[in-house]
Protein backbone atom coordinates (compact mmCIF):
# COMPACT_ATOMS: atom_id res chain seq x y z
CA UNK A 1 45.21 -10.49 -10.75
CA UNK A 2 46.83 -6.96 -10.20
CA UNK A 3 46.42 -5.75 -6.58
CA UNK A 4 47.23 -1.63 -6.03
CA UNK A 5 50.34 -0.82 -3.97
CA UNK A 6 48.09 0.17 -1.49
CA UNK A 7 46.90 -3.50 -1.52
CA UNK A 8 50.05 -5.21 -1.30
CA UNK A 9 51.70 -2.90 1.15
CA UNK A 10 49.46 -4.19 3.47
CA UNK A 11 49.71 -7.25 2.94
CA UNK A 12 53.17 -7.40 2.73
CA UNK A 13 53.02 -5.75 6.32
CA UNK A 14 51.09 -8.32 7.90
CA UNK A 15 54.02 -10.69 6.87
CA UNK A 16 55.51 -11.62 11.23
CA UNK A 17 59.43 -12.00 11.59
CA UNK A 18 58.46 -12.88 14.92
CA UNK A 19 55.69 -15.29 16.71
CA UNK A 20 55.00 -17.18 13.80
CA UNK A 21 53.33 -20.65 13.85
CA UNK A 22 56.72 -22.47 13.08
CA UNK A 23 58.73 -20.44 16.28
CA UNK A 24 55.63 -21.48 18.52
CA UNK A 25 55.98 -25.28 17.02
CA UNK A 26 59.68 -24.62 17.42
CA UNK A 27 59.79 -23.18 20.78
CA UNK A 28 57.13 -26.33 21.99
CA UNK A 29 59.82 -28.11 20.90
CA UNK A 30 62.77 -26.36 22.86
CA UNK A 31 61.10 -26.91 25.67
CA UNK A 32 60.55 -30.62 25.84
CA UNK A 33 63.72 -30.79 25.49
CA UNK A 34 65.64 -28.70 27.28
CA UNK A 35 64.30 -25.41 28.36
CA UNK A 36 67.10 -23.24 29.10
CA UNK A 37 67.21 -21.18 25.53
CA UNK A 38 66.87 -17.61 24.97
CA UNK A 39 64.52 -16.73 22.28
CA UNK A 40 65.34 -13.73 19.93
CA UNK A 41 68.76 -12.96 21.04
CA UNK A 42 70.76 -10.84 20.46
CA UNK A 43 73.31 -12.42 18.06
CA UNK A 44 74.80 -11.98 14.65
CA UNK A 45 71.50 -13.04 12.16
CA UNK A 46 69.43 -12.94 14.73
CA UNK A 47 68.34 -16.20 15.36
CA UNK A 48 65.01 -17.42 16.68
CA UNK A 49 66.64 -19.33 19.50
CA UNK A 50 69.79 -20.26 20.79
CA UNK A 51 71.21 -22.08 23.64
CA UNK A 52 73.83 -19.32 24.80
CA UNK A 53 75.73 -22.07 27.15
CA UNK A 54 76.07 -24.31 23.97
CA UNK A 55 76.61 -21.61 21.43
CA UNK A 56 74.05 -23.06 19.22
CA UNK A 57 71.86 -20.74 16.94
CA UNK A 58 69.02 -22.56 15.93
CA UNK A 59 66.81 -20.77 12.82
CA UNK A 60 62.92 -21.55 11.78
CA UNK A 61 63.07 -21.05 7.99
CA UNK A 62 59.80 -21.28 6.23
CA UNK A 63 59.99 -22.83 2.29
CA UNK A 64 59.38 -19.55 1.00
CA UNK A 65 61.31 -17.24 2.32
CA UNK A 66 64.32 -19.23 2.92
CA UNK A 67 64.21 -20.77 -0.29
CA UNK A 68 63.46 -24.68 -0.44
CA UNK A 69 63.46 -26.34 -3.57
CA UNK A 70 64.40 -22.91 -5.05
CA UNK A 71 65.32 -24.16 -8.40
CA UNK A 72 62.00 -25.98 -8.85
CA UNK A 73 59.70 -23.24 -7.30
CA UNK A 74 60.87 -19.82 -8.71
CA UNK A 75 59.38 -20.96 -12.02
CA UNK A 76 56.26 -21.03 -10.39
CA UNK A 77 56.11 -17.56 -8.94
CA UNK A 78 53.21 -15.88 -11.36
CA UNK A 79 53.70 -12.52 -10.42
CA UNK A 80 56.27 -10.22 -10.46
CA UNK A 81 59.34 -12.78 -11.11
CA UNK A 82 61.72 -10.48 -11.48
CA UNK A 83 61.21 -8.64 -7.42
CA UNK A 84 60.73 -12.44 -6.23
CA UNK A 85 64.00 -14.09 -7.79
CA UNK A 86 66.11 -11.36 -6.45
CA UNK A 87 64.14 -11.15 -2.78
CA UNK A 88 64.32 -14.91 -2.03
CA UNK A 89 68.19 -15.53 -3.48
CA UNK A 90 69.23 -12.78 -1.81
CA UNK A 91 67.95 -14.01 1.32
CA UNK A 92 69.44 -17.38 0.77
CA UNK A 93 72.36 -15.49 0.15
CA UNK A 94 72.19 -14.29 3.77
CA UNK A 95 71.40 -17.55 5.30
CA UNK A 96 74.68 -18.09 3.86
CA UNK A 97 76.45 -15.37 5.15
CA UNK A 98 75.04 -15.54 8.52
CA UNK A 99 75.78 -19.22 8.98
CA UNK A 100 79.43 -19.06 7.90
CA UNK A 101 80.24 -16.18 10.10
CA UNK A 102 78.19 -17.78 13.49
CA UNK A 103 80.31 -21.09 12.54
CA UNK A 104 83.39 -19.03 12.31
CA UNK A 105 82.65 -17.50 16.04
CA UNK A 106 82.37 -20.93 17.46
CA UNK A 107 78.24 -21.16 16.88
CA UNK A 108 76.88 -25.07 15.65
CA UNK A 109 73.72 -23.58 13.43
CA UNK A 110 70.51 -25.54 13.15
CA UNK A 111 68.21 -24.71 9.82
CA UNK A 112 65.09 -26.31 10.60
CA UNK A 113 62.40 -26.14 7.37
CA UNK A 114 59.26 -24.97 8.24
CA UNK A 115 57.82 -28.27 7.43
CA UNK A 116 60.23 -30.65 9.09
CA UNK A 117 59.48 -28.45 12.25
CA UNK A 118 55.08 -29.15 11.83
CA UNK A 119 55.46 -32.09 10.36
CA UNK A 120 58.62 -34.10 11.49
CA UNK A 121 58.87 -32.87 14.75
CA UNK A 122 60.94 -35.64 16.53
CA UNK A 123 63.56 -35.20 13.57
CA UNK A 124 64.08 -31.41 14.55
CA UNK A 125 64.16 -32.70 18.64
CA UNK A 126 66.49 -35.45 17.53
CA UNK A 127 68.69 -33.01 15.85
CA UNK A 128 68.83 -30.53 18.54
CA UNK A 129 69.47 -32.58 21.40
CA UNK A 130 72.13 -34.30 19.17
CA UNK A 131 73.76 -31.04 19.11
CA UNK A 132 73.21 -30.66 22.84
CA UNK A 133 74.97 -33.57 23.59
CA UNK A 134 77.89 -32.62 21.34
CA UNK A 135 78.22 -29.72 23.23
CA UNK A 136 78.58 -30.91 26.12
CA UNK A 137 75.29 -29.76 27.67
C-alpha cells in the first residue's frame, strides 16, 4: 500500500509523546503505590515520571518505538526498511545514552515495556517499590 506524504504526515502527527495509554496504566500504577512523583519533569531524557526525593527516572517504552525484540521484528517492517531501521536503533541508541548519563548523576532508571506495564502490572509495582525501598523512601 503506498500512502501520499500528505497521508502519512498526518498520521505520523497523531503519534502522542505524552498521555498515552501505557503513562495512564503507568501513572495508575504510581499512585497505588506511592503517590508523591512528578510526571514529565524536567530532567535529562525526559522521563515520564520520577520520584525527585529518590532520584529515580522511571520510562514507559512501548515495543515499537523503544525497540523490543529488535533483532526479530525489523525483518518484519514491510515498508520503508531503510527510514525504520535507522529511526528505531537510533532511538535505542538514546535509551542508551540517556540511561548511562541519569545513572552517572546518581538516577536508578526503570524501563518498563509497554506490555509488562498492561499486562504484568504487579511486576512493574514490584519493581518500583523495590527501588523505593532501596532508596530509602
Amino acid at each position: 500500500m503506498v500512502r501520499s506524504k500528505k497521508t502519512v504526515s498526518y498520521n505520523m502527527s497523531r503519534i502522542r509523546s505524552e498521555g498515552t495509554k501505557l503513562e495512564v496504566k503507568l501513572e495508575e500504577l504510581l499512585n497505588q503505590i506511592n503517590p508523591v512523583y512528578v510526571k514529565h519533569p524536567k530532567l535529562y531524557g525526559k522521563p515520564d515520571f520520577a520520584y525527585l526525593d529518590a532520584k529515580i527516572a522511571i520510562f514507559a517504552d512501548s515495543e515499537f518505538w523503544h525497540g523490543h525484540d529488535w533483532e526479530n521484528k525489523k525483518s518484519e517492517l514491510k515498508t520503508n526498511q531503510e527510514f525504520w531501521i535507522k529511526k528505531i536503533e537510533r532511538n535505542m541508541q538514546r535509551d542508551r545514552e540517556v540511561t548511562a548519563e541519569l545513572q552517572k548523576e546518581g538516577w536508578t532508571v526503570i524501563r518498563l515495556w509497554g506490555r509488562d506495564i498492561l499486562k504484568n502490572p504487579e511486576k512493574c509495582k514490584v519493581l518500583i517499590g523495590e527501588a523505593l525501598k532501596m532508596s530509602g523512601y
